[in-house]
PDB file of N, CA and C in Angstrom:
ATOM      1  N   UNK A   1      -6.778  12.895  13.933  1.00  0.00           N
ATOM      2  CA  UNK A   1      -5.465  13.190  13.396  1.00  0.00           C
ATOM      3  C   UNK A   1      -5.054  12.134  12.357  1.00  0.00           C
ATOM      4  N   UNK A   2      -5.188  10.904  12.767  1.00  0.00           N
ATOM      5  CA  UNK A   2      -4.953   9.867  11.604  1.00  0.00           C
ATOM      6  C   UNK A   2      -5.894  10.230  10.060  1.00  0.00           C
ATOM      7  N   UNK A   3      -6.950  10.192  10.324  1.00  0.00           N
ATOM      8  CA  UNK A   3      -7.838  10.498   8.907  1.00  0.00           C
ATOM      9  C   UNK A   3      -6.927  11.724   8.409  1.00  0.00           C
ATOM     10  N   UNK A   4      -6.657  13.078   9.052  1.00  0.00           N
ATOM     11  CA  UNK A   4      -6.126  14.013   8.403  1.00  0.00           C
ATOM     12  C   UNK A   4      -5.124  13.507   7.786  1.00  0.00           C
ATOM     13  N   UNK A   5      -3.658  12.729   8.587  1.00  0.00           N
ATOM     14  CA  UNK A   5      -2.613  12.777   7.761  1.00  0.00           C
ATOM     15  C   UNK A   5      -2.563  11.714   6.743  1.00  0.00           C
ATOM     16  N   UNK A   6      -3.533  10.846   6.763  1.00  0.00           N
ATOM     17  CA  UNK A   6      -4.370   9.854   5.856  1.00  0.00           C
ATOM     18  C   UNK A   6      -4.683  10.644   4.623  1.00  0.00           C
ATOM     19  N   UNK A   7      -5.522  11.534   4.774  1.00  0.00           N
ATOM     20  CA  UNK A   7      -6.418  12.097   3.435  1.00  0.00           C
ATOM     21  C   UNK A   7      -4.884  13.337   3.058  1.00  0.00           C
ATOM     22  N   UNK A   8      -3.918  13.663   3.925  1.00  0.00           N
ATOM     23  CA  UNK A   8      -2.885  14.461   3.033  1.00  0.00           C
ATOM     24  C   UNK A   8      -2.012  13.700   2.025  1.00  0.00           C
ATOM     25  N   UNK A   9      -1.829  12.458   2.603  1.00  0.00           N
ATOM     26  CA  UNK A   9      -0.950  11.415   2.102  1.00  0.00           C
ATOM     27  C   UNK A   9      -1.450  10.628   0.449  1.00  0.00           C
ATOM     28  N   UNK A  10      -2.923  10.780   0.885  1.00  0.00           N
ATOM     29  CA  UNK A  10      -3.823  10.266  -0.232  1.00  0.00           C
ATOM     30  C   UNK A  10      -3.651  11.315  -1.714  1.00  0.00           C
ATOM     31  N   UNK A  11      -3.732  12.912  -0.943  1.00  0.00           N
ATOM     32  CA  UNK A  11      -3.713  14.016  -1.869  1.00  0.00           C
ATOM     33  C   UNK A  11      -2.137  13.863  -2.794  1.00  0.00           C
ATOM     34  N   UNK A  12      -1.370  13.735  -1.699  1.00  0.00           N
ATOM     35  CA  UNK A  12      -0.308  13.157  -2.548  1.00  0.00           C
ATOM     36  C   UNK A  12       0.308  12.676  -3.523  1.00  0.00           C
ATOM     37  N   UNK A  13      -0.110  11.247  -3.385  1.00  0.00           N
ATOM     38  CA  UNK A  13      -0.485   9.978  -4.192  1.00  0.00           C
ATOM     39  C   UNK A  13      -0.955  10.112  -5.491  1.00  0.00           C
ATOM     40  N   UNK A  14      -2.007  10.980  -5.443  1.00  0.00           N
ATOM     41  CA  UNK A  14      -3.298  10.805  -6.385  1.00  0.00           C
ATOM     42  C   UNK A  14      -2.483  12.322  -7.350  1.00  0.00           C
ATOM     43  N   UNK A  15      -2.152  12.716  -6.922  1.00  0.00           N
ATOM     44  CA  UNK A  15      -1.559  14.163  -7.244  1.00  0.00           C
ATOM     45  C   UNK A  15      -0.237  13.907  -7.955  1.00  0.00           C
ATOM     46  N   UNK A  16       0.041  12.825  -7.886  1.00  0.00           N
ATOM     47  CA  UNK A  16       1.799  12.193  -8.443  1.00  0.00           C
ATOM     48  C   UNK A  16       2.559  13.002  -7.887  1.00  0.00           C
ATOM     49  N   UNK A  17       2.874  13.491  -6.614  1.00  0.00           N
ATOM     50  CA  UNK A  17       3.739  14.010  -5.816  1.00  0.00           C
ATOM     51  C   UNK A  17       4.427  12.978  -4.931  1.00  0.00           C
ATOM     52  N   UNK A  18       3.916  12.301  -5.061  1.00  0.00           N
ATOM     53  CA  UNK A  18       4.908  10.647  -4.503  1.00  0.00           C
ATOM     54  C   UNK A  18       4.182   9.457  -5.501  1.00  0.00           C
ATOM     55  N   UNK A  19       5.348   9.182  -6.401  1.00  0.00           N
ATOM     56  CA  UNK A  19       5.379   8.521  -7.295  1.00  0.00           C
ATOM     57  C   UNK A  19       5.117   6.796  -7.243  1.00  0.00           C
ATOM     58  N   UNK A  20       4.834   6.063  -7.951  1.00  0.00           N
ATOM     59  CA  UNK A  20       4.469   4.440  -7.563  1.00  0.00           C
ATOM     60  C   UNK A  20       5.876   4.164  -7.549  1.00  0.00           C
ATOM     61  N   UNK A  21       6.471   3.401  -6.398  1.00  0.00           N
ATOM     62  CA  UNK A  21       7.309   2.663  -6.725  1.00  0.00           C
ATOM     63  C   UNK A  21       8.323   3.653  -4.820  1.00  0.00           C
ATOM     64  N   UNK A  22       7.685   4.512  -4.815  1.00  0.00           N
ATOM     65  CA  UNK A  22       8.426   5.592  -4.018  1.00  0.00           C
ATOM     66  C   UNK A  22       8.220   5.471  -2.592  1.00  0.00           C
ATOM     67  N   UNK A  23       9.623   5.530  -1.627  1.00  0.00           N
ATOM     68  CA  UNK A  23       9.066   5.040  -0.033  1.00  0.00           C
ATOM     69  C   UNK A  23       8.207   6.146   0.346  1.00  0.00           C
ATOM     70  N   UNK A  24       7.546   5.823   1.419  1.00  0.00           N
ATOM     71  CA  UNK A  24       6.927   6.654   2.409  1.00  0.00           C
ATOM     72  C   UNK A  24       7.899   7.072   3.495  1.00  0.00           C
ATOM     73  N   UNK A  25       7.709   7.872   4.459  1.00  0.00           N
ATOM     74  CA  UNK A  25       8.870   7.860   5.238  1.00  0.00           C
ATOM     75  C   UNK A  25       8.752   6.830   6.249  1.00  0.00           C
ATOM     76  N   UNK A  26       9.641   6.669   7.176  1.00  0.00           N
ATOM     77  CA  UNK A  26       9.416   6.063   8.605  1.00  0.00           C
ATOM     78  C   UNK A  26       8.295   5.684   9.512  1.00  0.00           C
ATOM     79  N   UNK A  27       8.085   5.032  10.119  1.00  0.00           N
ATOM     80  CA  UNK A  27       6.699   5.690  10.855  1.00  0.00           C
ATOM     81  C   UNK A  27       7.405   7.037  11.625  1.00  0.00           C
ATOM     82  N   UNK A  28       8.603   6.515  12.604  1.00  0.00           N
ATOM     83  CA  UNK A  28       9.397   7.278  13.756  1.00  0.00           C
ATOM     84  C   UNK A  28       9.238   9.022  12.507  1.00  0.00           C
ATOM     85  N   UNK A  29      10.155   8.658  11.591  1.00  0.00           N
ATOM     86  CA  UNK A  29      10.186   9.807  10.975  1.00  0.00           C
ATOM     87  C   UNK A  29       9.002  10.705  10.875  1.00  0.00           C
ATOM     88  N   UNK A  30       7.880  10.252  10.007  1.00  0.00           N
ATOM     89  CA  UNK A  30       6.729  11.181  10.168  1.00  0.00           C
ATOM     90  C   UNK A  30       6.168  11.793  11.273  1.00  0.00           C
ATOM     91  N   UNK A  31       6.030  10.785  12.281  1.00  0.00           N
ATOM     92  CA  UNK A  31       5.706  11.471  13.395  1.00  0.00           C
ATOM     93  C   UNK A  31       6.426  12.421  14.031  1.00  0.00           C
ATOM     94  N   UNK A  32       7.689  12.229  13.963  1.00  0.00           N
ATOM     95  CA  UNK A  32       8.460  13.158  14.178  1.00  0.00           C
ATOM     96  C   UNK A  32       8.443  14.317  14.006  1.00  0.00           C
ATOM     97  N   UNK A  33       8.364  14.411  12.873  1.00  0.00           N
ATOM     98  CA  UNK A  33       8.112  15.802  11.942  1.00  0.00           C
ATOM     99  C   UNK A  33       7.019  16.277  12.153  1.00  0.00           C
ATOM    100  N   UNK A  34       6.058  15.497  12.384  1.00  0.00           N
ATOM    101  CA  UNK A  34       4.475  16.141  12.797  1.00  0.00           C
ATOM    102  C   UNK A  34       4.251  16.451  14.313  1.00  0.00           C
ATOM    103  N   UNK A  35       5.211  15.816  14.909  1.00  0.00           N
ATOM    104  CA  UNK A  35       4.952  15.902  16.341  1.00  0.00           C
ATOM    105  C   UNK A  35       3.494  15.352  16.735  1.00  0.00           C
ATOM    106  N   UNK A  36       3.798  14.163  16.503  1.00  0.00           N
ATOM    107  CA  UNK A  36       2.199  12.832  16.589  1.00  0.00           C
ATOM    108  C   UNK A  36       3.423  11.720  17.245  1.00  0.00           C
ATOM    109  N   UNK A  37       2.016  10.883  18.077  1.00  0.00           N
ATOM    110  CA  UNK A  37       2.529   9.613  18.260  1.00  0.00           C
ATOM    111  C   UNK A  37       3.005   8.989  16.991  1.00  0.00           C
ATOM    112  N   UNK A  38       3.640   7.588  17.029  1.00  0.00           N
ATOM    113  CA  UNK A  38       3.826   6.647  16.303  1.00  0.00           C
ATOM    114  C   UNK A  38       2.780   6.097  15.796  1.00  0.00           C
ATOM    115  N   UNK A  39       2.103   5.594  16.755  1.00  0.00           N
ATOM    116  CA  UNK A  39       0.658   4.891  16.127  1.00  0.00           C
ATOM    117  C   UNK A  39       0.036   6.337  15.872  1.00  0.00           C
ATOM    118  N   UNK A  40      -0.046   6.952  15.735  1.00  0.00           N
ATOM    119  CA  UNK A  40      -0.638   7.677  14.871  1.00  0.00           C
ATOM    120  C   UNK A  40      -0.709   7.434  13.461  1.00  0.00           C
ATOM    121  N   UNK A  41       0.538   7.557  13.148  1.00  0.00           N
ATOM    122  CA  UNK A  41       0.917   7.512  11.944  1.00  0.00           C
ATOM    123  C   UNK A  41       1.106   5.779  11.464  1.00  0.00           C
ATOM    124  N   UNK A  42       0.847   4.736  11.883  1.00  0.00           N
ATOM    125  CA  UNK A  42       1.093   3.439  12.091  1.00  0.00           C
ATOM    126  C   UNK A  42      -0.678   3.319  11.556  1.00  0.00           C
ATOM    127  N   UNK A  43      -1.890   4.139  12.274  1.00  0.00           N
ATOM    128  CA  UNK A  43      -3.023   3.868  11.735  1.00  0.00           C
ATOM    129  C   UNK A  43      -3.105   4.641  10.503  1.00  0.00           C
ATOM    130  N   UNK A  44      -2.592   5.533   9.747  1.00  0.00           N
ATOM    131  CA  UNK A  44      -2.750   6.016   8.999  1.00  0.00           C
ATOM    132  C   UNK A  44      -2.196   4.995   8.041  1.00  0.00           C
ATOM    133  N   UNK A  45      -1.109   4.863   7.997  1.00  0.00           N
ATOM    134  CA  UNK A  45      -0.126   4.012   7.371  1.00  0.00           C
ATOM    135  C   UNK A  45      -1.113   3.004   6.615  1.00  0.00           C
ATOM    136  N   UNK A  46      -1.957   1.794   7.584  1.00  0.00           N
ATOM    137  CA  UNK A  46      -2.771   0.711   7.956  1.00  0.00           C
ATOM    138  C   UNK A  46      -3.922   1.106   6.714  1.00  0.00           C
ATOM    139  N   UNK A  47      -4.896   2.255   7.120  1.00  0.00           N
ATOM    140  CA  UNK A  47      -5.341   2.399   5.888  1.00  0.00           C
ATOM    141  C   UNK A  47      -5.042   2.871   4.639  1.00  0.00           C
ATOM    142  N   UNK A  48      -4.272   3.423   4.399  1.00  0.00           N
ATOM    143  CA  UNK A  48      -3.759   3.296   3.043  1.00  0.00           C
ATOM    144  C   UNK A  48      -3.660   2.185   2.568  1.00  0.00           C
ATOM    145  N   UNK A  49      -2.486   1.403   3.514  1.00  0.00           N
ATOM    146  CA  UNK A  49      -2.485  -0.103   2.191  1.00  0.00           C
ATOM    147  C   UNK A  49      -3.600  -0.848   2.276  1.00  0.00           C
ATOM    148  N   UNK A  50      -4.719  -0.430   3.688  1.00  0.00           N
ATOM    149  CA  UNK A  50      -6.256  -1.224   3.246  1.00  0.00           C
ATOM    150  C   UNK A  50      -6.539  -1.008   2.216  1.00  0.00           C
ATOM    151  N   UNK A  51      -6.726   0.717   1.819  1.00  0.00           N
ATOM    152  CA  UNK A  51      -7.500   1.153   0.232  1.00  0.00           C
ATOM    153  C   UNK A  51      -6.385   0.485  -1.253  1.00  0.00           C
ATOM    154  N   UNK A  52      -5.317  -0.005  -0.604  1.00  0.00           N
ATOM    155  CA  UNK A  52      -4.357  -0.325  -1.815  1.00  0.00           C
ATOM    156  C   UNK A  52      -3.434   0.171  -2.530  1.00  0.00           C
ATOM    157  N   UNK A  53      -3.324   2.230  -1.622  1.00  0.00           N
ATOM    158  CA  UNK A  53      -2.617   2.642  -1.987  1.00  0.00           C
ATOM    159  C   UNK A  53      -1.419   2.565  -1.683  1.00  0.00           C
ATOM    160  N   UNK A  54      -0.937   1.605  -0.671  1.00  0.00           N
ATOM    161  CA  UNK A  54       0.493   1.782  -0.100  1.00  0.00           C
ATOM    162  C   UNK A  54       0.691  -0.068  -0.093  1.00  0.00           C
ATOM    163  N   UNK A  55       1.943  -0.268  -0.242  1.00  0.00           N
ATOM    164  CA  UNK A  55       2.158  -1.866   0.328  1.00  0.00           C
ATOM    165  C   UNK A  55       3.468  -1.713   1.092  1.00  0.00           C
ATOM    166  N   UNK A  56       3.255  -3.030   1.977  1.00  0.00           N
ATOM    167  CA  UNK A  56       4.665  -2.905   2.721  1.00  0.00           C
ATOM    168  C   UNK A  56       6.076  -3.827   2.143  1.00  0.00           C
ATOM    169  N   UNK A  57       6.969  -2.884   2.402  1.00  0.00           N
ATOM    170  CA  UNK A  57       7.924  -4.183   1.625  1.00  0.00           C
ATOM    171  C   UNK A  57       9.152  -4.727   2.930  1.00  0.00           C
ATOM    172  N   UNK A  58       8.196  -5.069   3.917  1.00  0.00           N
ATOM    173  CA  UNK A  58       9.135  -5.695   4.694  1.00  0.00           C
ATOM    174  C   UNK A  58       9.806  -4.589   5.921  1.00  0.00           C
ATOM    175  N   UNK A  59      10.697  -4.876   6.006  1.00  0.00           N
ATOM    176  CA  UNK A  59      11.799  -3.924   6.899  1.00  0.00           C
ATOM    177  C   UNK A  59      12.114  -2.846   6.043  1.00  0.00           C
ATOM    178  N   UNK A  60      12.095  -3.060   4.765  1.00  0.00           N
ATOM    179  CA  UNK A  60      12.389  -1.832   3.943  1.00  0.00           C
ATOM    180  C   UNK A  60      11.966  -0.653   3.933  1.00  0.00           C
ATOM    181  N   UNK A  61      10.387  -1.038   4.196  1.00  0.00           N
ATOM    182  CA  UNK A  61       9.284   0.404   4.255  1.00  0.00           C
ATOM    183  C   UNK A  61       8.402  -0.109   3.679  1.00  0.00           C
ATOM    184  N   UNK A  62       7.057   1.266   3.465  1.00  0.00           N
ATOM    185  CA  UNK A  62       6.321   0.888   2.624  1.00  0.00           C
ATOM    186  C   UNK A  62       6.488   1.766   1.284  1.00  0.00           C
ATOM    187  N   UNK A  63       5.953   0.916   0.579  1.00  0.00           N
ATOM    188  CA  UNK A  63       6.142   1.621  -1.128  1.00  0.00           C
ATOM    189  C   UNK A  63       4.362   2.526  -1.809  1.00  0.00           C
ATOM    190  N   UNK A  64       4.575   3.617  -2.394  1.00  0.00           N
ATOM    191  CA  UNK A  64       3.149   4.054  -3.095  1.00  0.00           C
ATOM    192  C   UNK A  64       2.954   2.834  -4.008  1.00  0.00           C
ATOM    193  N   UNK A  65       1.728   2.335  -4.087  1.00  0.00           N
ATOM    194  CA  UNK A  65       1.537   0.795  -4.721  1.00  0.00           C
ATOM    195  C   UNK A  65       0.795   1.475  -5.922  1.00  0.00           C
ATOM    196  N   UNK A  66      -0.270   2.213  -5.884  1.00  0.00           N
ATOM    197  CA  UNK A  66      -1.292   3.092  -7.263  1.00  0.00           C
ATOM    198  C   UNK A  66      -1.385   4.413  -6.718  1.00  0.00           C
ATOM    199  N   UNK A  67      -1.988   5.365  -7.458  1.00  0.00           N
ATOM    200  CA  UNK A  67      -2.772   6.120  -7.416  1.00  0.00           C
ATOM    201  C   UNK A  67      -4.063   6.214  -7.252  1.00  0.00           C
ATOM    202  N   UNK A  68      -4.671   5.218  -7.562  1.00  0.00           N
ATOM    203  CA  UNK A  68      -6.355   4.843  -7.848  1.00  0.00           C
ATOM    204  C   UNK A  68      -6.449   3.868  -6.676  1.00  0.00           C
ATOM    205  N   UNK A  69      -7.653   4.012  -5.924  1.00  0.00           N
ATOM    206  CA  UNK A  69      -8.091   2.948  -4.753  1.00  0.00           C
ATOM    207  C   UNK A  69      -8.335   1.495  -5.288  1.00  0.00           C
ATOM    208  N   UNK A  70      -8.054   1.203  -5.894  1.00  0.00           N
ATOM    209  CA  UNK A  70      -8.249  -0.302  -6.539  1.00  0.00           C
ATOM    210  C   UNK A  70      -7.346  -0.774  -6.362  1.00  0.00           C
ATOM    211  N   UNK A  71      -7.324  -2.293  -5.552  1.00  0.00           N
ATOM    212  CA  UNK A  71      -6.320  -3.506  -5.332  1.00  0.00           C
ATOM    213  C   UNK A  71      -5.992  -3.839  -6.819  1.00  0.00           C
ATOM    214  N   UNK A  72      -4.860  -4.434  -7.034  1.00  0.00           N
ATOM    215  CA  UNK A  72      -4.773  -5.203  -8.357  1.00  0.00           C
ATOM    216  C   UNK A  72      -5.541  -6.362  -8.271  1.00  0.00           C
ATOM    217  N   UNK A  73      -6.157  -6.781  -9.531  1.00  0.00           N
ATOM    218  CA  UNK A  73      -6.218  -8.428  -9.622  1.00  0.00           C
ATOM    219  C   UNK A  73      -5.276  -9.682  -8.865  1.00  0.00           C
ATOM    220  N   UNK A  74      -5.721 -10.128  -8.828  1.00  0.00           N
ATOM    221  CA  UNK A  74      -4.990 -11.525  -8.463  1.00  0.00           C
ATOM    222  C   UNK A  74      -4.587 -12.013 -10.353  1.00  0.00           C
ATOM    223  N   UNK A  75      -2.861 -12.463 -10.081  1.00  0.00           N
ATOM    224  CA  UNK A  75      -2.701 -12.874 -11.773  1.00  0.00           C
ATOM    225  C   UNK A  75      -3.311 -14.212 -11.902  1.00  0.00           C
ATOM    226  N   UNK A  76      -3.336 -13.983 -12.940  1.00  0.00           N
ATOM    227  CA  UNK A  76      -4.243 -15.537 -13.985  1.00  0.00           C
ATOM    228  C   UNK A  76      -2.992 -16.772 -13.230  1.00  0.00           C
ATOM    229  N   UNK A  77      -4.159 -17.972 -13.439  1.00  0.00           N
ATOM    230  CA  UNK A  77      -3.340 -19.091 -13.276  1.00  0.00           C
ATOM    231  C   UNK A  77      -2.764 -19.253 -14.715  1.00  0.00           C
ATOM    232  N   UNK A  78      -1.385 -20.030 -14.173  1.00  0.00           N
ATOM    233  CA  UNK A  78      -0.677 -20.418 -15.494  1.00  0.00           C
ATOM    234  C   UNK A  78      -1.208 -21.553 -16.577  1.00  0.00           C
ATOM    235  N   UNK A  79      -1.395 -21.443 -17.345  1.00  0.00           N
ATOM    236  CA  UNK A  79      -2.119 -22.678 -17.935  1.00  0.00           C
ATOM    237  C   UNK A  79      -1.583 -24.042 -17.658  1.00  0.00           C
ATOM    238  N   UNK A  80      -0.356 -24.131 -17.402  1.00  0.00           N
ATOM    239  CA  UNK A  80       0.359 -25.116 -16.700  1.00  0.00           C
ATOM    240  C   UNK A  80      -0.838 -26.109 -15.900  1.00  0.00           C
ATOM    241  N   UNK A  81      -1.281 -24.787 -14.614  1.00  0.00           N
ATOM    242  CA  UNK A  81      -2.184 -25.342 -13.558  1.00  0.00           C
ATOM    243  C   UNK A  81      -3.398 -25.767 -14.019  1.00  0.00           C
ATOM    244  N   UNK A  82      -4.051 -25.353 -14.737  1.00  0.00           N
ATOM    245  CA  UNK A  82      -5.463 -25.182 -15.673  1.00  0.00           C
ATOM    246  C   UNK A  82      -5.364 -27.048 -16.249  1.00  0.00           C
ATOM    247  N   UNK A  83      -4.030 -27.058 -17.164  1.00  0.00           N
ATOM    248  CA  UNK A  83      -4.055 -27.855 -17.845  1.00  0.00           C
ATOM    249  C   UNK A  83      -4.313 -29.274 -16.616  1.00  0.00           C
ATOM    250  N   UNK A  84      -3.229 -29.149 -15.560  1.00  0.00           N
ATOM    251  CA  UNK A  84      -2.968 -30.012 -14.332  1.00  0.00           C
ATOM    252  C   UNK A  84      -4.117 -30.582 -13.628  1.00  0.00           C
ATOM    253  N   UNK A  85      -5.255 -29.483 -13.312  1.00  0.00           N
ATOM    254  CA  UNK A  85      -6.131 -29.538 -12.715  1.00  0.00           C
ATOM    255  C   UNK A  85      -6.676 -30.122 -13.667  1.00  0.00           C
ATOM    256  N   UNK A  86      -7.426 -30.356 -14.682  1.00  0.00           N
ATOM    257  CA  UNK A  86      -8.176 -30.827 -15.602  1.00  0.00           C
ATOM    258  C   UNK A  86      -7.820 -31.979 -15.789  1.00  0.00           C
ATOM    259  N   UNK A  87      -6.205 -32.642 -15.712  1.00  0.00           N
ATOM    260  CA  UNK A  87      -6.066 -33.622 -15.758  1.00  0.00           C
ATOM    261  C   UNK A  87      -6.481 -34.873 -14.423  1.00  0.00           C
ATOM    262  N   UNK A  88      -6.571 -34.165 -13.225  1.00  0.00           N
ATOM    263  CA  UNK A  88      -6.729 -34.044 -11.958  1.00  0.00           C
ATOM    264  C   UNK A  88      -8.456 -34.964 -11.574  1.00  0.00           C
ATOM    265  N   UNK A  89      -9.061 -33.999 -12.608  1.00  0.00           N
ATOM    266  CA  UNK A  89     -10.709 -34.195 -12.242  1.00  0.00           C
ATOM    267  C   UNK A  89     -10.865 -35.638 -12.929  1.00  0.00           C
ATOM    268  N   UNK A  90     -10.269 -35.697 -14.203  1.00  0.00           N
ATOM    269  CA  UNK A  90     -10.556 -36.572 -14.938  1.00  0.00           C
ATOM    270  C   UNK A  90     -10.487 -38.294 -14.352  1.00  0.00           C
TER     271      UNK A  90
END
């Protein structure tokens, strides 16, 4: 049951029917509506933001993070640090 409501959630996503930036529902809520446990939907939840498509924002919920299974990069160090560190070794 998790993989299913996993791979509907994914169809979703990828489909721009839930937009980046857009909550997911509840856990309580989904399950609800599906008539599933909580952890049901708690492991589903889990892999998504493994593949990168979902992140959590706290107590708030979780948010659609991409469309595409790819984590973002990690951002560049500031040259600030670059410069710091170099001064560092020296």
């Amino acid at each position: 049951m998790t993989k299913q409501i996993t791979d509907q959630l994914t169809s979703l996503i990828e489909s721009g029917a839930m937009t980046v930036g857009s909550y997911l529902p509840s856990e309580r809520e989904l399950a609800n509506s599906l008539k599933v446990a909580r952890n049901v939907v708690r492991g589903s939840y889990e892999s998504l933001m493994k593949a990168g498509r979902v992140q959590s924002e706290g107590r708030k919920g979780r948010t659609v993070r991409s469309s595409g299974g790819k984590k973002r990069a990690a951002p560049a160090k500031s040259s600030k640090g670059a410069a710091a560190s170099k001064a560092r070794k020296k």
